[in-house]
PDB file of N, CA and C in Angstrom:
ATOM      1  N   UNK A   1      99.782 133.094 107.196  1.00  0.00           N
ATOM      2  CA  UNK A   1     100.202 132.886 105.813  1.00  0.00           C
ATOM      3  C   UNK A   1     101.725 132.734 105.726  1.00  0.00           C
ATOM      4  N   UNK A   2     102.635 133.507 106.321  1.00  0.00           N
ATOM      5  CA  UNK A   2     104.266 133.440 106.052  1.00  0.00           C
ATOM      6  C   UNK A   2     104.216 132.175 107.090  1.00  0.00           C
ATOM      7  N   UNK A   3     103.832 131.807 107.723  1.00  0.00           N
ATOM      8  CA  UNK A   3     104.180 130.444 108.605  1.00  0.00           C
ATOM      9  C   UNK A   3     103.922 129.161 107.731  1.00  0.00           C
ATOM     10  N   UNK A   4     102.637 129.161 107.309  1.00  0.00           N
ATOM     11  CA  UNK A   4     102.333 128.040 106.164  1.00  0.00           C
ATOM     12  C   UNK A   4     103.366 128.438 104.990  1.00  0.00           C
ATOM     13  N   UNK A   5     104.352 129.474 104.225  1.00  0.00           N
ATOM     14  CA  UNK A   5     104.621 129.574 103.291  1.00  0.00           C
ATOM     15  C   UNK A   5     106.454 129.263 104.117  1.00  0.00           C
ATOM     16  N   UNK A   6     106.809 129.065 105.458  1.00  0.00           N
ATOM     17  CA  UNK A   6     107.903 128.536 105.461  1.00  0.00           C
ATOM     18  C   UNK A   6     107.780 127.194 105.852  1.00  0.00           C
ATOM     19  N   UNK A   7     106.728 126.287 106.232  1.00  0.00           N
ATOM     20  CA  UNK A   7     106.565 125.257 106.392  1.00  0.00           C
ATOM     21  C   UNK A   7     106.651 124.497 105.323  1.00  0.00           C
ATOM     22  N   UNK A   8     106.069 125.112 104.020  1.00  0.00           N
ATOM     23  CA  UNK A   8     105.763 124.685 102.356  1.00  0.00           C
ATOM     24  C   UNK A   8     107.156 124.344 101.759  1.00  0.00           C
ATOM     25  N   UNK A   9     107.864 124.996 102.088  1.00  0.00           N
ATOM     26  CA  UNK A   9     109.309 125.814 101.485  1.00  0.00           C
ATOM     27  C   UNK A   9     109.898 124.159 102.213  1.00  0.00           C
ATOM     28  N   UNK A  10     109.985 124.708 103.931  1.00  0.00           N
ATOM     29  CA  UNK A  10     111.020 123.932 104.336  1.00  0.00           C
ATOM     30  C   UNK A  10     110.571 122.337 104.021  1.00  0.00           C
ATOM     31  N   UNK A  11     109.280 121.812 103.902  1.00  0.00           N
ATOM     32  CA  UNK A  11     109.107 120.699 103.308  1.00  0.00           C
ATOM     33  C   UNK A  11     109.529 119.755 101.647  1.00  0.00           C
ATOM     34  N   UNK A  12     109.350 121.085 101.209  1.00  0.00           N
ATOM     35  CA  UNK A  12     109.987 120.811  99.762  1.00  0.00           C
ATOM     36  C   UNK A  12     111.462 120.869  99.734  1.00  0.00           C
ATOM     37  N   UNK A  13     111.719 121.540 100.489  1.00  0.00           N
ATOM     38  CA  UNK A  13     113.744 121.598 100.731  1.00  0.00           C
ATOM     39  C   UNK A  13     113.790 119.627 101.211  1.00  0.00           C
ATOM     40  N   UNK A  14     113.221 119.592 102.466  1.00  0.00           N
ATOM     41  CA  UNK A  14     113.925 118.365 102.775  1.00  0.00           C
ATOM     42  C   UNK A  14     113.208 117.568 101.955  1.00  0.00           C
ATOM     43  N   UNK A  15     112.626 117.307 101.015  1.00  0.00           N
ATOM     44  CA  UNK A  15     112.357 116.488 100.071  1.00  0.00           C
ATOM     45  C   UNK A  15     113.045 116.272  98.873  1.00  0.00           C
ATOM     46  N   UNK A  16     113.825 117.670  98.163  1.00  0.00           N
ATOM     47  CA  UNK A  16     114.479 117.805  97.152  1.00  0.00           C
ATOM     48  C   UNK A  16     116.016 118.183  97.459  1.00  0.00           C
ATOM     49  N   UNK A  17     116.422 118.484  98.733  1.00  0.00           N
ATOM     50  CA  UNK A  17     118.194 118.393  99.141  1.00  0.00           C
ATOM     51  C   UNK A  17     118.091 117.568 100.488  1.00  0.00           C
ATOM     52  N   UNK A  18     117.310 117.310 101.183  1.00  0.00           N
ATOM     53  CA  UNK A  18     118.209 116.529 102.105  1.00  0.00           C
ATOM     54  C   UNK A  18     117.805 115.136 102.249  1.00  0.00           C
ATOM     55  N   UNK A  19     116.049 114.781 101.868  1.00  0.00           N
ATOM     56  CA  UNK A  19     116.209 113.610 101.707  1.00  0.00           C
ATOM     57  C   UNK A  19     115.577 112.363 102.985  1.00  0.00           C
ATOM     58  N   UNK A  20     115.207 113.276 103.795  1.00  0.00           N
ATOM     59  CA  UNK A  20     114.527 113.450 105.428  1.00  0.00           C
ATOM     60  C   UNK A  20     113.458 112.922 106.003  1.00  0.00           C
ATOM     61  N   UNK A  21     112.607 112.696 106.687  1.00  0.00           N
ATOM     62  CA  UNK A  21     111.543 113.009 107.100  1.00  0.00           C
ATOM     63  C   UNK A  21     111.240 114.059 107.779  1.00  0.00           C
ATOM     64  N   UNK A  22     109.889 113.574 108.237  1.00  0.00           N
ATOM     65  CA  UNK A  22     109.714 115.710 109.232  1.00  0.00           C
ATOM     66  C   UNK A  22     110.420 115.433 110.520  1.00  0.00           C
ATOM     67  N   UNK A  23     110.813 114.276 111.194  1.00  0.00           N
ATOM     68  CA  UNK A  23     112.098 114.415 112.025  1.00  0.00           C
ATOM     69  C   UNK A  23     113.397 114.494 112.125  1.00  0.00           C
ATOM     70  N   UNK A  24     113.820 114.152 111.020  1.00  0.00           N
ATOM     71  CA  UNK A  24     115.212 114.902 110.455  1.00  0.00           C
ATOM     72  C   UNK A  24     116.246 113.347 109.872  1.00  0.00           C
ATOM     73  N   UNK A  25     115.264 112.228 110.139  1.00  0.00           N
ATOM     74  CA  UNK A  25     115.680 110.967 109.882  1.00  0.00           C
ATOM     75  C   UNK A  25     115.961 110.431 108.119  1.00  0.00           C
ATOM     76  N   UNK A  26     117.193 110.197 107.804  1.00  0.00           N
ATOM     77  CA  UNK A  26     117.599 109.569 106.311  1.00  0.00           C
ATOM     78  C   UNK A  26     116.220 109.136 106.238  1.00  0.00           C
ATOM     79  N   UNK A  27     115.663 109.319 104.900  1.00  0.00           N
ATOM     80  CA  UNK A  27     115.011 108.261 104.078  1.00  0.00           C
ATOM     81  C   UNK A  27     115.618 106.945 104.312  1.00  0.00           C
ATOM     82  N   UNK A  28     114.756 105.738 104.168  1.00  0.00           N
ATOM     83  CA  UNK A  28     115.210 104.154 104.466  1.00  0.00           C
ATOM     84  C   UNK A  28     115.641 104.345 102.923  1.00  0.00           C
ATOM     85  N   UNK A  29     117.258 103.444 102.705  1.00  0.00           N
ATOM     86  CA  UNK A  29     116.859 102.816 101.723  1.00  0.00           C
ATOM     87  C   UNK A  29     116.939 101.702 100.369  1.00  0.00           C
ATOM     88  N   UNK A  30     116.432 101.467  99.577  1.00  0.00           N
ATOM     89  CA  UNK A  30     115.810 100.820  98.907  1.00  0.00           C
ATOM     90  C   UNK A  30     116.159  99.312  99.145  1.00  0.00           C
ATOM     91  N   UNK A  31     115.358  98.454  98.696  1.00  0.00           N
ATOM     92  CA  UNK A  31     116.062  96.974  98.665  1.00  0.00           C
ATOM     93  C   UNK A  31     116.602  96.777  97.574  1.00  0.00           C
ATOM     94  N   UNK A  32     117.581  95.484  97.324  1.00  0.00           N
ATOM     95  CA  UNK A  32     118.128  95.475  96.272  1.00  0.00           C
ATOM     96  C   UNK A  32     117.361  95.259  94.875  1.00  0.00           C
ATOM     97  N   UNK A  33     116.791  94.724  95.176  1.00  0.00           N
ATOM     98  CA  UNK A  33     115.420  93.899  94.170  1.00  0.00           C
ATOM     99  C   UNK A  33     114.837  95.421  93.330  1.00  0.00           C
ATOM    100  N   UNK A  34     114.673  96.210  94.461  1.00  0.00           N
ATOM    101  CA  UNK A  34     113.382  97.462  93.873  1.00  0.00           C
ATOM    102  C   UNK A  34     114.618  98.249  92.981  1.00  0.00           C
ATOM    103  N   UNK A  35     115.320  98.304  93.861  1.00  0.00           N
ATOM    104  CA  UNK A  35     116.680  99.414  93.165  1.00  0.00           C
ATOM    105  C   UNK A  35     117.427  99.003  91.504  1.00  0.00           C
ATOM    106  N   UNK A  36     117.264  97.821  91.477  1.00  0.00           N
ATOM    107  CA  UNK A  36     117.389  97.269  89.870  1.00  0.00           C
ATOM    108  C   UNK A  36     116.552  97.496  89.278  1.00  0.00           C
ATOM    109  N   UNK A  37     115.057  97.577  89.810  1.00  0.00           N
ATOM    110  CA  UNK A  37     113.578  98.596  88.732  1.00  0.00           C
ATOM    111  C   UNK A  37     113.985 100.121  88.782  1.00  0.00           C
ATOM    112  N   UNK A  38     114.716 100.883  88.916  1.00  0.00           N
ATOM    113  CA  UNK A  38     114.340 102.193  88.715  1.00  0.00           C
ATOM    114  C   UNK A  38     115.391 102.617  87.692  1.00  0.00           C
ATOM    115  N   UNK A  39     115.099 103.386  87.186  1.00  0.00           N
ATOM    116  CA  UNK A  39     115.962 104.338  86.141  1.00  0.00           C
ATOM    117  C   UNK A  39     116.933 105.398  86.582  1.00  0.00           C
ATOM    118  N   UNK A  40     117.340 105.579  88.073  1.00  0.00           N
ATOM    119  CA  UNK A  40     117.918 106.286  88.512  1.00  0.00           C
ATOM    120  C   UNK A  40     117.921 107.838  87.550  1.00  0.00           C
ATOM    121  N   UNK A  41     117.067 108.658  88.200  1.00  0.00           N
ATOM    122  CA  UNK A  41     117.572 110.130  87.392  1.00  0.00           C
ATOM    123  C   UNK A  41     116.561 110.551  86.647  1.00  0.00           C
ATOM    124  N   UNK A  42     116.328 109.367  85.777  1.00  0.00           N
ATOM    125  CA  UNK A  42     115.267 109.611  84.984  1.00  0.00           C
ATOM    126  C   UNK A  42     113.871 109.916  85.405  1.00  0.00           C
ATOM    127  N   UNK A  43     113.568 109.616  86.440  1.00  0.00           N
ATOM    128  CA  UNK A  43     111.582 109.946  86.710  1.00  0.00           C
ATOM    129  C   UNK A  43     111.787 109.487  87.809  1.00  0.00           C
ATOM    130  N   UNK A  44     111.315 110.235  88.804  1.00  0.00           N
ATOM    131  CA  UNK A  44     110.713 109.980  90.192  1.00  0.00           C
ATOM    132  C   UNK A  44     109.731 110.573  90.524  1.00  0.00           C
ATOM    133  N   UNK A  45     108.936 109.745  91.386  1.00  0.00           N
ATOM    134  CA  UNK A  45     107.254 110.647  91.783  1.00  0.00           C
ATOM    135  C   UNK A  45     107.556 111.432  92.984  1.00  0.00           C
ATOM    136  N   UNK A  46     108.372 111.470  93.304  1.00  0.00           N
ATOM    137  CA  UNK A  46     109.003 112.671  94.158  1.00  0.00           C
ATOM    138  C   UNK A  46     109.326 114.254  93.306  1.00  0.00           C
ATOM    139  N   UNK A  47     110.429 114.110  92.857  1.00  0.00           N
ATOM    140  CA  UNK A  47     110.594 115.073  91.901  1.00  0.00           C
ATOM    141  C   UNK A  47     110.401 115.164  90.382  1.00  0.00           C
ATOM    142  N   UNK A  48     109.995 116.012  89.658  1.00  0.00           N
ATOM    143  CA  UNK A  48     109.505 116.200  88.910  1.00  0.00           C
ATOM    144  C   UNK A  48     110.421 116.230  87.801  1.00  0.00           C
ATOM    145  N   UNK A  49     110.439 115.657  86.754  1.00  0.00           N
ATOM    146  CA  UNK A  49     111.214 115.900  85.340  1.00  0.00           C
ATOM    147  C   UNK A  49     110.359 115.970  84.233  1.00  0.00           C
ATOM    148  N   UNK A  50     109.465 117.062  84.269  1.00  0.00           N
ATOM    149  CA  UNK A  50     108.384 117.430  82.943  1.00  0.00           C
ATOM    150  C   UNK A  50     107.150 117.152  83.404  1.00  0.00           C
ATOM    151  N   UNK A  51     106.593 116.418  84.315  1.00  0.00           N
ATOM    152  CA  UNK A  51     105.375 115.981  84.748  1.00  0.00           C
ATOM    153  C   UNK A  51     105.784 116.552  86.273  1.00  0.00           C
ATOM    154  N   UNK A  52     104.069 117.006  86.601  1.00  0.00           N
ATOM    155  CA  UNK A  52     104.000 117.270  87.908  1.00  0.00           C
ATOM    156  C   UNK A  52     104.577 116.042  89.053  1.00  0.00           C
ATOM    157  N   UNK A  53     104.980 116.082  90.179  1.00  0.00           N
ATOM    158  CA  UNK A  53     105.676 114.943  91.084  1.00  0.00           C
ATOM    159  C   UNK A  53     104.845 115.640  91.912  1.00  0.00           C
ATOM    160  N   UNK A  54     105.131 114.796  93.066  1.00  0.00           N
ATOM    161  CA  UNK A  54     104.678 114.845  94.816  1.00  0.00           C
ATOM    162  C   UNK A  54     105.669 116.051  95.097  1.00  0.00           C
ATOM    163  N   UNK A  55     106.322 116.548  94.772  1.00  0.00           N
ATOM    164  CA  UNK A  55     107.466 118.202  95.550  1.00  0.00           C
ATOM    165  C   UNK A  55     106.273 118.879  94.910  1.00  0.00           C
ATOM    166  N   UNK A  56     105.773 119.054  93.632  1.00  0.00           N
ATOM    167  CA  UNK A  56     104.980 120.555  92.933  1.00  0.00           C
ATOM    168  C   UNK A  56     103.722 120.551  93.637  1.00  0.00           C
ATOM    169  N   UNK A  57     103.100 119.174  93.738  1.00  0.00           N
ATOM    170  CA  UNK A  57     101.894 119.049  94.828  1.00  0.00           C
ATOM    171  C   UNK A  57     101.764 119.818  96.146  1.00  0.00           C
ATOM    172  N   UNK A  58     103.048 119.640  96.788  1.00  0.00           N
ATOM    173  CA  UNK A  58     102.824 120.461  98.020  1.00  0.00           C
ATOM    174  C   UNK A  58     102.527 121.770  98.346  1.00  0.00           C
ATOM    175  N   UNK A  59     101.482 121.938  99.280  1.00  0.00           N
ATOM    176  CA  UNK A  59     100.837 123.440  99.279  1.00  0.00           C
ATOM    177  C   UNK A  59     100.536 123.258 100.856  1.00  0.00           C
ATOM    178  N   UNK A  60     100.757 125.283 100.887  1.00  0.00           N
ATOM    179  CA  UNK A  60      99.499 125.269 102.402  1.00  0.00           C
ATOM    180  C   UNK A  60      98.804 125.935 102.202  1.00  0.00           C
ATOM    181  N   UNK A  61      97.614 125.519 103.044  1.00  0.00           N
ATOM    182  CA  UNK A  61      96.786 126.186 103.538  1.00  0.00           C
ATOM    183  C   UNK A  61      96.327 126.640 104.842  1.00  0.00           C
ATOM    184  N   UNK A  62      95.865 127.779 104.974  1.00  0.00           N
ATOM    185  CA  UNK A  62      96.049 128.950 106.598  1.00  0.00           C
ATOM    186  C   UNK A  62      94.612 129.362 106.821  1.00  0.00           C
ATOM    187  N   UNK A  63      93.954 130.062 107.650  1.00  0.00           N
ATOM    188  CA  UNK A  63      93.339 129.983 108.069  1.00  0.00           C
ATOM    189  C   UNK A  63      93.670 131.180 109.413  1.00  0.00           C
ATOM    190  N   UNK A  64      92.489 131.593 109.839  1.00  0.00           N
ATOM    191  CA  UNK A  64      92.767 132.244 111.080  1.00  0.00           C
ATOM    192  C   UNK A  64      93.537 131.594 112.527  1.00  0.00           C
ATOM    193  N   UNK A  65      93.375 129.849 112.141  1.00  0.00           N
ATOM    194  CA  UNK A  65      93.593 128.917 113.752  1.00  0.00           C
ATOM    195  C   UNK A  65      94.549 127.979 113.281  1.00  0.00           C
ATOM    196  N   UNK A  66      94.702 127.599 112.048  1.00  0.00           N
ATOM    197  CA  UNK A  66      95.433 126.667 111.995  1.00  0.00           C
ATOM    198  C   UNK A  66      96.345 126.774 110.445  1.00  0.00           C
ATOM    199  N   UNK A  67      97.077 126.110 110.406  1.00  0.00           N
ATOM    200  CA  UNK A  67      98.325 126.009 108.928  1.00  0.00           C
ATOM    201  C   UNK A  67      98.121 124.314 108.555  1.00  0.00           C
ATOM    202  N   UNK A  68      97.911 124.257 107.305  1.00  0.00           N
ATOM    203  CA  UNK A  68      97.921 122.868 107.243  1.00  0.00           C
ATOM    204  C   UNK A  68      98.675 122.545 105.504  1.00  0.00           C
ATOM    205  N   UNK A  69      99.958 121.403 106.003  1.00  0.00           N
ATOM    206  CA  UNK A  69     100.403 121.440 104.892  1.00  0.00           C
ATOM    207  C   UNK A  69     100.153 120.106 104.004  1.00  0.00           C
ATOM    208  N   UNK A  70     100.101 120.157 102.636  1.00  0.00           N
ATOM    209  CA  UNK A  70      99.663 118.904 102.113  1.00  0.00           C
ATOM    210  C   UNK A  70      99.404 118.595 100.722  1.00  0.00           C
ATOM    211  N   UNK A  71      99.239 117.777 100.362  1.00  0.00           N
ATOM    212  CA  UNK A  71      99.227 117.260  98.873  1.00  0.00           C
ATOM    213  C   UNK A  71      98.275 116.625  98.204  1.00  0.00           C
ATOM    214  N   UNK A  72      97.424 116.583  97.347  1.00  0.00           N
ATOM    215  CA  UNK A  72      95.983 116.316  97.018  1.00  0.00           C
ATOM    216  C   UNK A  72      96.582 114.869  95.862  1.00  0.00           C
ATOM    217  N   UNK A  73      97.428 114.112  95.385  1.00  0.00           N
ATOM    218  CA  UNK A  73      98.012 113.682  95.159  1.00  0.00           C
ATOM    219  C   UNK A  73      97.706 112.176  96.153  1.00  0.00           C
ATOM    220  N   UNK A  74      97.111 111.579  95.514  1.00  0.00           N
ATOM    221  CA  UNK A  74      96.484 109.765  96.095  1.00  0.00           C
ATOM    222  C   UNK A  74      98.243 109.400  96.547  1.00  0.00           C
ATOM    223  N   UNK A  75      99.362 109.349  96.374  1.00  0.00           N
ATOM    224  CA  UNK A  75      99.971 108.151  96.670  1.00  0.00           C
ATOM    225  C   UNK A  75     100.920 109.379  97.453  1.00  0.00           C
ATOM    226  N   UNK A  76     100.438 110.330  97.869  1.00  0.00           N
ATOM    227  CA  UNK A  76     101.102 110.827  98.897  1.00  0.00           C
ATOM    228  C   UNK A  76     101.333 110.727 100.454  1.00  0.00           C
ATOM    229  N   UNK A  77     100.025 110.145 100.662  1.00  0.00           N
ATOM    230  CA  UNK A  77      99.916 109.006 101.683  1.00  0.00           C
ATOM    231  C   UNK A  77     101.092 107.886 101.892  1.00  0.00           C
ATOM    232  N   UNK A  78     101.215 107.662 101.323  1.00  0.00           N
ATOM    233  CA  UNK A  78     101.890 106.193 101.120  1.00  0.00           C
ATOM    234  C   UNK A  78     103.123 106.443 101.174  1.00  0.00           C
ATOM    235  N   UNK A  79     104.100 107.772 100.946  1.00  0.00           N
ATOM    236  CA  UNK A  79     105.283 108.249 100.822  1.00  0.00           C
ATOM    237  C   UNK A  79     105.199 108.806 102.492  1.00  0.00           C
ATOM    238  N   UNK A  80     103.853 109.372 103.397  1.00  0.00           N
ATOM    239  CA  UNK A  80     103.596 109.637 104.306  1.00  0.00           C
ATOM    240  C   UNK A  80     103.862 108.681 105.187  1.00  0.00           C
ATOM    241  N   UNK A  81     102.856 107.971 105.064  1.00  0.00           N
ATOM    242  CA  UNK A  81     102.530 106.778 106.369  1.00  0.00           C
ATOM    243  C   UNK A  81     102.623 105.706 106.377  1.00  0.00           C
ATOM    244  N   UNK A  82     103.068 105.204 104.939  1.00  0.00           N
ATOM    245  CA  UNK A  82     103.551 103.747 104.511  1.00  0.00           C
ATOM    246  C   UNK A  82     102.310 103.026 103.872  1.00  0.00           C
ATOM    247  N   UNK A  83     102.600 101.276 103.534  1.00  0.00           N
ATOM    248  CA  UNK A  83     101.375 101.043 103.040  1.00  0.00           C
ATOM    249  C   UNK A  83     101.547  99.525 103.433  1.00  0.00           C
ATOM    250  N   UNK A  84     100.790  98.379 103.809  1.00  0.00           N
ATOM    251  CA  UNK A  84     101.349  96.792 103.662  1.00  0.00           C
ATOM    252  C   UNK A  84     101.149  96.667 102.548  1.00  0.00           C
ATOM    253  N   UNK A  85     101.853  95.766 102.129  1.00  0.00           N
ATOM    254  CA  UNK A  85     102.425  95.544 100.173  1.00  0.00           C
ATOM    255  C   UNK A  85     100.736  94.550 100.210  1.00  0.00           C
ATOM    256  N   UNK A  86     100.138  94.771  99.199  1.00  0.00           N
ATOM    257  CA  UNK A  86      99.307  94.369  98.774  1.00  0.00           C
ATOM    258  C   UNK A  86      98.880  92.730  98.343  1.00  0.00           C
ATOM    259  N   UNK A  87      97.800  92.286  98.793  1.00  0.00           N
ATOM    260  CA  UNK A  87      97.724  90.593  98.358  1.00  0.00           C
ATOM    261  C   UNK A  87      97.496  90.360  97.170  1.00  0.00           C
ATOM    262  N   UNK A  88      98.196  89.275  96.367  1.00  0.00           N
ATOM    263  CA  UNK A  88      97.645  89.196  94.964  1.00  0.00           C
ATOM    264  C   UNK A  88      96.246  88.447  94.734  1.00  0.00           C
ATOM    265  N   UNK A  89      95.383  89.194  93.560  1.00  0.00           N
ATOM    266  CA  UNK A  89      94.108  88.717  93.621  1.00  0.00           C
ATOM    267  C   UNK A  89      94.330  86.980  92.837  1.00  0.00           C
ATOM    268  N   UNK A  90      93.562  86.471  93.403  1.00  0.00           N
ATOM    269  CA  UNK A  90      93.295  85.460  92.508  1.00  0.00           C
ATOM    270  C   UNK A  90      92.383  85.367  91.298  1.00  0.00           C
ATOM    271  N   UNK A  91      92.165  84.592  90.097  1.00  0.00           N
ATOM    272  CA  UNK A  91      91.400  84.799  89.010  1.00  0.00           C
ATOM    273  C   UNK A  91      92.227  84.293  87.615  1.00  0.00           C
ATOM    274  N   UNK A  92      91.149  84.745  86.858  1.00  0.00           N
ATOM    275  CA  UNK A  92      91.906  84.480  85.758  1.00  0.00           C
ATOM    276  C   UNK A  92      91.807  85.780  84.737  1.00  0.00           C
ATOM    277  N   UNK A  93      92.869  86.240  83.545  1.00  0.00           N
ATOM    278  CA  UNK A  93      92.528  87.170  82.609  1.00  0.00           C
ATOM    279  C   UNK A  93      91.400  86.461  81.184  1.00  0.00           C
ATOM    280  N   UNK A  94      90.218  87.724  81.469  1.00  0.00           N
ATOM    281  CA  UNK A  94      89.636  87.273  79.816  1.00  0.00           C
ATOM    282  C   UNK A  94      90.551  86.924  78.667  1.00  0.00           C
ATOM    283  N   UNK A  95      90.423  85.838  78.138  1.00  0.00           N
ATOM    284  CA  UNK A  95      90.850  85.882  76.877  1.00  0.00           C
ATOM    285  C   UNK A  95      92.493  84.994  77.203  1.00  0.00           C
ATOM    286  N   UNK A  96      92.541  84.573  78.201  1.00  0.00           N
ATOM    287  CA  UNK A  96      93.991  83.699  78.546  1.00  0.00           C
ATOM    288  C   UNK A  96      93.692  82.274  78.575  1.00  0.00           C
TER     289      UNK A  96
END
């Protein structure tokens, strides 16, 4: 339990001050394009400003054999392990 509860800790630290991965590597970042969509400050799905984020998500769980840390949170994956940018569907909208 105190092993999963400094793993929890030290994950949410390098998420909310340093900015990291779990090898100690800068975040990549942004392109210029994406960085003109964001609101800087205002809302990130990382950290939280009134709504739960991906930092409040993180939890462990212990066990007699193993510690496992993690986030029940769908697009936490994707902040994890990456994603290929998606194909656009073809079609048309009802009513266009």
């Amino acid at each position: 339990e105190e092993i999963g509860a400094l793993l929890e800790n030290s994950t949410k630290r390098r998420i909310q001050e340093e900015k990291t991965d779990p090898e100690g590597n800068r975040w990549v970042a942004w392109s210029a394009a994406y960085d003109a969509t964001r609101d800087h400050g205002r809302h990130s799905l990382l950290i939280s400003n009134g709504n739960p984020g991906l930092l409040e998500s993180i939890q462990h769980f212990s066990d007699s054999e193993a510690v496992r840390i993690g986030s029940n949170l769908i697009y936490a994956a994707i902040h994890q392990f990456g994603a290929d940018p998606a194909k656009a569907r073809e079609g048309s909208l009802p009513g266009a």
